[in-house]
C-alpha atoms as a PDB file:
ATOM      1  CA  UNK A   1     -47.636  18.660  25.752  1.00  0.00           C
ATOM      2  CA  UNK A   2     -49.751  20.784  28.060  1.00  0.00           C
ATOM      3  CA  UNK A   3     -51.181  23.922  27.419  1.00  0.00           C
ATOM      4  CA  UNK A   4     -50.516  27.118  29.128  1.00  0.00           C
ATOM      5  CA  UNK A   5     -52.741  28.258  31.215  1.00  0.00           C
ATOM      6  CA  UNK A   6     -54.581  31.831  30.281  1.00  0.00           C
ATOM      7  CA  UNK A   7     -54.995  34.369  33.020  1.00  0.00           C
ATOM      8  CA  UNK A   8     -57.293  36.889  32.660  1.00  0.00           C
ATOM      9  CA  UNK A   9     -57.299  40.324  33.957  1.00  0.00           C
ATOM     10  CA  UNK A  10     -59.361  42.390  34.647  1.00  0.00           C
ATOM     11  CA  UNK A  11     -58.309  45.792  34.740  1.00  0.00           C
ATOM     12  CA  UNK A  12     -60.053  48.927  36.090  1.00  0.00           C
ATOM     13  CA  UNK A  13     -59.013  52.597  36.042  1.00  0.00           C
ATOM     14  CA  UNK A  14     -60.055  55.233  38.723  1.00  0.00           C
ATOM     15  CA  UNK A  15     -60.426  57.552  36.842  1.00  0.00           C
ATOM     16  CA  UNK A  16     -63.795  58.195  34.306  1.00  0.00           C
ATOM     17  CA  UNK A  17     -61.966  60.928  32.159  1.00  0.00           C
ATOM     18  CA  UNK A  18     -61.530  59.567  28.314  1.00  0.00           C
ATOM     19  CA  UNK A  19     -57.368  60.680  28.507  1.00  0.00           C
ATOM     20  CA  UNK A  20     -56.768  60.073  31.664  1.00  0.00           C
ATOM     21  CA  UNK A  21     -52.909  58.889  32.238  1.00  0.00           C
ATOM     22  CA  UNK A  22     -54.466  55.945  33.948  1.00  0.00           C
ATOM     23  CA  UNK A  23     -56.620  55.081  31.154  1.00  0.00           C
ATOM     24  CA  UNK A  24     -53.223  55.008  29.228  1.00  0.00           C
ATOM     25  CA  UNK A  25     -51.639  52.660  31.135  1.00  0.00           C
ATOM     26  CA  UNK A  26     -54.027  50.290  30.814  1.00  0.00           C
ATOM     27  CA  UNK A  27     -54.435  50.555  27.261  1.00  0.00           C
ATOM     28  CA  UNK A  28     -50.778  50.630  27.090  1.00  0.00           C
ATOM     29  CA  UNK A  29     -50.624  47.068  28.965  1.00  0.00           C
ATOM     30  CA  UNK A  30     -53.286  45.799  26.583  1.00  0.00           C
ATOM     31  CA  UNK A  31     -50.771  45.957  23.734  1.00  0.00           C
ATOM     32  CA  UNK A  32     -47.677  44.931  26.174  1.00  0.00           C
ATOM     33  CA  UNK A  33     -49.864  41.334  26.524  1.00  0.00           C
ATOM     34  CA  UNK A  34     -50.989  41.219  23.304  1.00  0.00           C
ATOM     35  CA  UNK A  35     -47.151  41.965  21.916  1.00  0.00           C
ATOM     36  CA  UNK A  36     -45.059  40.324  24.057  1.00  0.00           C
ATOM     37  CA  UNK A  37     -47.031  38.141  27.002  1.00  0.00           C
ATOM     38  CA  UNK A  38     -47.884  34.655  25.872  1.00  0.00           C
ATOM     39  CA  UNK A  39     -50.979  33.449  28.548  1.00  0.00           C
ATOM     40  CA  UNK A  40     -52.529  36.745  29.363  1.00  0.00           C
ATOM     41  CA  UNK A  41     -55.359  38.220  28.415  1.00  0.00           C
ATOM     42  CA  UNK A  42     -56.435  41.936  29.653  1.00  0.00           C
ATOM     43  CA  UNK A  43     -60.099  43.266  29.919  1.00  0.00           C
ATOM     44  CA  UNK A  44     -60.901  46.687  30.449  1.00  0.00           C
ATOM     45  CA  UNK A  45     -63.887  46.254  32.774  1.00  0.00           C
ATOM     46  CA  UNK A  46     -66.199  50.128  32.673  1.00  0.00           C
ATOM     47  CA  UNK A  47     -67.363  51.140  36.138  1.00  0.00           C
ATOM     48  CA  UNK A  48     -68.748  54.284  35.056  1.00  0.00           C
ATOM     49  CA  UNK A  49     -72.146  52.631  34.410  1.00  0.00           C
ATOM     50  CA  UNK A  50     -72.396  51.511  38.124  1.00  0.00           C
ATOM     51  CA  UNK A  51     -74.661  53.220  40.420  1.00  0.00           C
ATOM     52  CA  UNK A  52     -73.686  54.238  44.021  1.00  0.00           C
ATOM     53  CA  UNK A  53     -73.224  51.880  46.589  1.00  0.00           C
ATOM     54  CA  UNK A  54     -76.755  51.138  48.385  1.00  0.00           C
ATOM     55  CA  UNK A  55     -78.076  48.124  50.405  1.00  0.00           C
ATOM     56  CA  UNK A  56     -81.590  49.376  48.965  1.00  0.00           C
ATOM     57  CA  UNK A  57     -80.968  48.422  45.628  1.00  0.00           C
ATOM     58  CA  UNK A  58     -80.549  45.048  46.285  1.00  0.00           C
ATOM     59  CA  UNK A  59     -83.562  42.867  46.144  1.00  0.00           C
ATOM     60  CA  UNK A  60     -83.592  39.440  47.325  1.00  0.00           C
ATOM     61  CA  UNK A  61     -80.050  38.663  46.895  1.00  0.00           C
ATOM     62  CA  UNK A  62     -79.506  40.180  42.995  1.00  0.00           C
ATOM     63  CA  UNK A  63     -77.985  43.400  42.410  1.00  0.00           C
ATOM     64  CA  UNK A  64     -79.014  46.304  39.800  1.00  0.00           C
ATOM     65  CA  UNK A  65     -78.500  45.448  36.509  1.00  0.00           C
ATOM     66  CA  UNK A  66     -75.001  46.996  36.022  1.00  0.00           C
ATOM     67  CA  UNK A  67     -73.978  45.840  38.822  1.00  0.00           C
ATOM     68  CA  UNK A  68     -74.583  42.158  38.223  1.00  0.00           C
ATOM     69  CA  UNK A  69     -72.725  42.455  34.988  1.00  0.00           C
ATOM     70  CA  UNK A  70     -69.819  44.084  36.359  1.00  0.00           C
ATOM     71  CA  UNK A  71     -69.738  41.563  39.399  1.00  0.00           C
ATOM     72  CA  UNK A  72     -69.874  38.602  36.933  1.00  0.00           C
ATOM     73  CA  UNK A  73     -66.745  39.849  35.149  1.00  0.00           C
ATOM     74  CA  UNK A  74     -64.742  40.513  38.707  1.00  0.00           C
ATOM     75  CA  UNK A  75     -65.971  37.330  39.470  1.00  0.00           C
ATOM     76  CA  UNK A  76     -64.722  35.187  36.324  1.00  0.00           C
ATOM     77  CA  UNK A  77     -60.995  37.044  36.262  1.00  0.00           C
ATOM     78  CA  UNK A  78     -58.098  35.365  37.586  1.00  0.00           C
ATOM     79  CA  UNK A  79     -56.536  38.736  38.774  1.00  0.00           C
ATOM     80  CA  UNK A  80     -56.916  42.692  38.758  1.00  0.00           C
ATOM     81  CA  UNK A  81     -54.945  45.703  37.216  1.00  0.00           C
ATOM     82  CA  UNK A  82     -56.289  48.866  39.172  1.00  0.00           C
ATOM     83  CA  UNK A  83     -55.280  51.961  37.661  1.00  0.00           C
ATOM     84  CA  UNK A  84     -55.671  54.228  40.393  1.00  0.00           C
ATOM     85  CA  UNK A  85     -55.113  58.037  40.557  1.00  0.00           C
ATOM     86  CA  UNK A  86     -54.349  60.045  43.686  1.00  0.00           C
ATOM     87  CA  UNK A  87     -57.521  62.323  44.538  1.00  0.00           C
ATOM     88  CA  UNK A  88     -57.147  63.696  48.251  1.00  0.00           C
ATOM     89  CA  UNK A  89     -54.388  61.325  49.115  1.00  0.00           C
ATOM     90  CA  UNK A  90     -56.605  58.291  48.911  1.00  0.00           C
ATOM     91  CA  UNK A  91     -58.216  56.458  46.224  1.00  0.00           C
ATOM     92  CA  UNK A  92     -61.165  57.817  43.419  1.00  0.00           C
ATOM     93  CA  UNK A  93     -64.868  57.489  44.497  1.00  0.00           C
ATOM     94  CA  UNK A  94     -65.760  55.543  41.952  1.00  0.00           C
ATOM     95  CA  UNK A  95     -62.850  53.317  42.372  1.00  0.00           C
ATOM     96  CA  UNK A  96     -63.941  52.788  45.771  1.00  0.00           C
ATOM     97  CA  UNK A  97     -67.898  52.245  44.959  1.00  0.00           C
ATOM     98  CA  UNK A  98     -66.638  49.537  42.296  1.00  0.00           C
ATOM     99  CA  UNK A  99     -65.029  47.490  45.187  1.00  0.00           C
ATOM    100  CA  UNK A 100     -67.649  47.857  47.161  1.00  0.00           C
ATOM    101  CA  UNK A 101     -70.043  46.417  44.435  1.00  0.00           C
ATOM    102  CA  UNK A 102     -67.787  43.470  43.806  1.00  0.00           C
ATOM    103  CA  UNK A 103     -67.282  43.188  48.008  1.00  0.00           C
ATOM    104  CA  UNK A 104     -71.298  42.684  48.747  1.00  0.00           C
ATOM    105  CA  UNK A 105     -71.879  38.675  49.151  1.00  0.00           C
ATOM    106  CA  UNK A 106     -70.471  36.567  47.910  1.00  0.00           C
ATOM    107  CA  UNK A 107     -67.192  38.644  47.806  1.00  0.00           C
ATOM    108  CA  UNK A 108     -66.181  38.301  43.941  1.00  0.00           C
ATOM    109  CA  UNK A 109     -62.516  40.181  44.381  1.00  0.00           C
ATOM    110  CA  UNK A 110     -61.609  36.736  47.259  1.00  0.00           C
ATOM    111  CA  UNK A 111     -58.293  34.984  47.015  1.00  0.00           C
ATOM    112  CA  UNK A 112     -56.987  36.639  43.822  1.00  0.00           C
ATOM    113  CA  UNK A 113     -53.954  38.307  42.439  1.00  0.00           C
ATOM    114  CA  UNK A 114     -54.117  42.224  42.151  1.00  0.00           C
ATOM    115  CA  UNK A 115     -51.282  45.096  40.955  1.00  0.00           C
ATOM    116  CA  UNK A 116     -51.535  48.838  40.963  1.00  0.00           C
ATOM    117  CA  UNK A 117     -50.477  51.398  38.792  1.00  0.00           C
ATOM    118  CA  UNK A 118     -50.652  54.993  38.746  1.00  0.00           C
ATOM    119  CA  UNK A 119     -49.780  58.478  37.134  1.00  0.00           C
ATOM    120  CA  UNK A 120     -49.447  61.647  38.741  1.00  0.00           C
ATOM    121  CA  UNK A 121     -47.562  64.621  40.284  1.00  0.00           C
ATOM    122  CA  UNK A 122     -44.742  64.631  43.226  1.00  0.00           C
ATOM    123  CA  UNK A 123     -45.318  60.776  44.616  1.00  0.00           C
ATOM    124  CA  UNK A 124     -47.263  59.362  41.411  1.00  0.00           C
ATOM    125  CA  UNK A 125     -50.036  58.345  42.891  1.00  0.00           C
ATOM    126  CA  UNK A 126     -48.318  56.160  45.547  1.00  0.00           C
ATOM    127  CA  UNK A 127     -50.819  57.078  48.455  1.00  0.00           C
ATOM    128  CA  UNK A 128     -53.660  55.493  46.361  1.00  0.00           C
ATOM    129  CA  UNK A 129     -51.513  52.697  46.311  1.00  0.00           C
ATOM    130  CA  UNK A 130     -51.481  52.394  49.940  1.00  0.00           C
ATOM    131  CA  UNK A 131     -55.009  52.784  50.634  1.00  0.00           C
ATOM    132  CA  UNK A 132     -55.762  50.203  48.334  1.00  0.00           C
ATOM    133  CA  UNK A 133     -53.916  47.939  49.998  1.00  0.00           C
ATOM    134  CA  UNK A 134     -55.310  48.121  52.903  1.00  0.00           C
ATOM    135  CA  UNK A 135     -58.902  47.598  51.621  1.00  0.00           C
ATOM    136  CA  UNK A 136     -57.392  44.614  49.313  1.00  0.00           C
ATOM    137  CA  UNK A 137     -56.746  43.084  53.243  1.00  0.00           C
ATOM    138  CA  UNK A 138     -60.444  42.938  53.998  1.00  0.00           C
ATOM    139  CA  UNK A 139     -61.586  42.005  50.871  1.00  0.00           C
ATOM    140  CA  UNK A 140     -58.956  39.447  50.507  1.00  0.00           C
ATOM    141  CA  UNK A 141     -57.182  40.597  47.221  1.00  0.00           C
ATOM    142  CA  UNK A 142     -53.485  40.035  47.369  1.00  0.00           C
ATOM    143  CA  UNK A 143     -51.978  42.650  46.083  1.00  0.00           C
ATOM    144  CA  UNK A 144     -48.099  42.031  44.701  1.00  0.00           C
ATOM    145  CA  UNK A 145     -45.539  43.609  46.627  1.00  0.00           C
ATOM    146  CA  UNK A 146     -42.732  44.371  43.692  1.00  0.00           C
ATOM    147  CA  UNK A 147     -42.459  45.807  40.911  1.00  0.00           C
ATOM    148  CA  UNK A 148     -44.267  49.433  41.911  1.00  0.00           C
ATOM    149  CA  UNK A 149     -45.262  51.651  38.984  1.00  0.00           C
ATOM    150  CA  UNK A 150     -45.564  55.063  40.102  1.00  0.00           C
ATOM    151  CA  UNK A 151     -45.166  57.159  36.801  1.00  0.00           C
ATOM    152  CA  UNK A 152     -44.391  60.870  37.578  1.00  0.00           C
ATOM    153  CA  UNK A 153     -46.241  62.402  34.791  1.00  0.00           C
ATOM    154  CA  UNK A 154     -45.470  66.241  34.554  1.00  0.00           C
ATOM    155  CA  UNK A 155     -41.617  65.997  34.378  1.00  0.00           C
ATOM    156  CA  UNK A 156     -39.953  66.232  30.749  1.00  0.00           C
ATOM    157  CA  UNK A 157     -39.903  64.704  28.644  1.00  0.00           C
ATOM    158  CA  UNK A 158     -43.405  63.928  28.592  1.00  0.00           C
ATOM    159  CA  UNK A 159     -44.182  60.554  29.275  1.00  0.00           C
ATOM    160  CA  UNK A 160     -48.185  60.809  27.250  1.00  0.00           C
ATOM    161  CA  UNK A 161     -49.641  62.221  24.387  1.00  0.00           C
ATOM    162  CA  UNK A 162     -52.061  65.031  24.788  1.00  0.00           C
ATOM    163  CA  UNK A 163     -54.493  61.938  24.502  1.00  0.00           C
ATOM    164  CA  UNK A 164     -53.196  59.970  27.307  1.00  0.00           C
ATOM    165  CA  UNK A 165     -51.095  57.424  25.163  1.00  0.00           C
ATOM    166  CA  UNK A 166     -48.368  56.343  26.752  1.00  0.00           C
ATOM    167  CA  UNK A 167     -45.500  56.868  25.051  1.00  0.00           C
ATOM    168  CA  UNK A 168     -42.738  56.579  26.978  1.00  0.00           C
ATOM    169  CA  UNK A 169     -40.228  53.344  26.227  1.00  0.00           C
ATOM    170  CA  UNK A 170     -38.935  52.829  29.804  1.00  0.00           C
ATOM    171  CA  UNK A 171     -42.417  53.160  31.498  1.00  0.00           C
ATOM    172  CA  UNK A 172     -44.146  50.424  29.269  1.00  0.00           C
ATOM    173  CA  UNK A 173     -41.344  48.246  29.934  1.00  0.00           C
ATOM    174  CA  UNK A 174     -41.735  49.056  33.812  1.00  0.00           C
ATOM    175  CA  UNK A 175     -45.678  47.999  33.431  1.00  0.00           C
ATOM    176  CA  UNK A 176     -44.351  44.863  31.666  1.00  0.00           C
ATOM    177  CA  UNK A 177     -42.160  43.849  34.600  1.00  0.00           C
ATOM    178  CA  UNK A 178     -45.412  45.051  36.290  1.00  0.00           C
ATOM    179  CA  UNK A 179     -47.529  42.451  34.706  1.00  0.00           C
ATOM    180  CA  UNK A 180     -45.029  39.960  34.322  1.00  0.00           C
ATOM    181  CA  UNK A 181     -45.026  39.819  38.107  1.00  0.00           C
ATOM    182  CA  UNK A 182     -48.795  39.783  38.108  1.00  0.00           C
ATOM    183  CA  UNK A 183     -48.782  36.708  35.846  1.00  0.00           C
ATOM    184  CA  UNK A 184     -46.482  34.871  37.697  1.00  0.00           C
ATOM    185  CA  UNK A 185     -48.369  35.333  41.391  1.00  0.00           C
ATOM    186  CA  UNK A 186     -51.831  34.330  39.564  1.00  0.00           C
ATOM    187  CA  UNK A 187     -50.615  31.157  38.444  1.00  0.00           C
ATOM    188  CA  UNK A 188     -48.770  30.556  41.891  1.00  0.00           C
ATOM    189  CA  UNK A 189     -52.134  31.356  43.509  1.00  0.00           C
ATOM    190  CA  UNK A 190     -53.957  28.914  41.085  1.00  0.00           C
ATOM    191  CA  UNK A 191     -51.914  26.073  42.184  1.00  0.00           C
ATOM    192  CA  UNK A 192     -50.049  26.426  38.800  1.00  0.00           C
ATOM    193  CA  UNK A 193     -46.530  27.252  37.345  1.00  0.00           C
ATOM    194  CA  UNK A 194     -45.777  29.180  34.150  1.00  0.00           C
END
C-alpha cells in the first residue's frame, strides 16, 4: 500500500502586525490541516527578518543571511498560502520584497502551486489578489483559480477576536475548501494524485 504523499506549504502573510486578520487566517489553516487534512503540512515562513531588495547585497552568487534561509524554505515547499492584505489597492511592501528575494536566480517560487487569501473592508482584499497574480505569471507560480477567499472583516457579526483569531465557522470552512483545492493542484502539478 503506498503512502500519501505530504505537501508542504509554505505560507506567508503581508502583513508584519502580530493580530493582523491575515495572520489569523493562516493560523486558522494551520489547525484546519492539522484537524481535518490528511497529507498537508503548513509552515508559517517570517519575512519580517528580510532586508530590502538590493543587487548589492549579493556577493558572488549567495544572498544575506536571512535571505538564504528564507529562500531555502520557498525553495523546499511544494506550494504557497499568501495571506495578502489590500494596502493602496495593490499588494504589502514587504510582501512584494519577499518575492523578489525568492525571484533572484535561481527562481525558488518556479512551477509551483500558490492560493491567496485575504481580510479586509468593501472588496476584502481582492485587488491584492489580482496583483499577485500577475507577478505569480513572471515568476511562474500558478496560482489556483477557485475557491476565492475574500473575508469582509468589519461587517457583524465579527468574524475575529480582538486578537485576530478567526472565529468564524463558515470562513474556516471556506479556507478549507481553499486548501483543499490547493492540495489537490500540488499533487496534479507533482505528477501525482491524492
Amino acid at each position: 500500500m503506498a503512502t500519501q504523499a505530504v505537501i508542504k506549504v509554505a505560507a506567508l502573510c503581508g502583513s508584519l502586525r502580530e493580530a493582523s486578520y491575515h495572520r489569523g487566517l493562516l493560523h486558522a489553516a494551520m489547525e484546519i490541516c492539522n484537524d481535518s487534512i490528511n497529507g498537508m503540512e503548513i509552515e508559517c515562513v517570517d519575512i519580517s527578518s528580510l532586508p530590502f531588495t538590493n543587487e548589492d547585497l549579493e556577493v558572488n552568487g549567495t544572498y544575506p543571511d536571512a535571505v538564504e534561509v528564507f529562500r531555502k524554505k520557498i525553495e523546499k515547499a511544494d506550494c504557497f498560502l499568501f495571506a495578502s492584505p489590500e494596502y493602496n489597492y495593490s499588494v504589502t511592501g514587504p510582501l512584494k520584497n519577499a518575492i523578489d528575494w525568492a525571484s533572484r536566480p535561481p527562481n525558488v517560487w518556479a512551477d509551483k502551486a500558490a492560493a491567496i487569501v485575504s481580510a479586509g473592508a468593501n472588496f476584502g482584499g481582492g485587488r491584492s489578489h489580482y496583483h499577485l497574480r500577475q507577478i505569480g505569471i513572471y515568476i511562474d507560480l500558478h496560482f489556483i483559480n477557485k475557491p476565492e477567499l475574500f473575508v469582509f472583516a468589519f461587517e457583524s457579526p465579527p468574524k475575529f477576536d480582538s486578537n485576530g483569531v478567526l472565529i468564524d465557522e463558515e470562513i474556516k470552512q471556506r479556507l478549507r475548501a481553499v486548501l483543499l483545492a490547493l492540495q489537490a493542484f500540488a499533487l496534479r502539478l507533482k505528477g501525482k494524485s491524492q
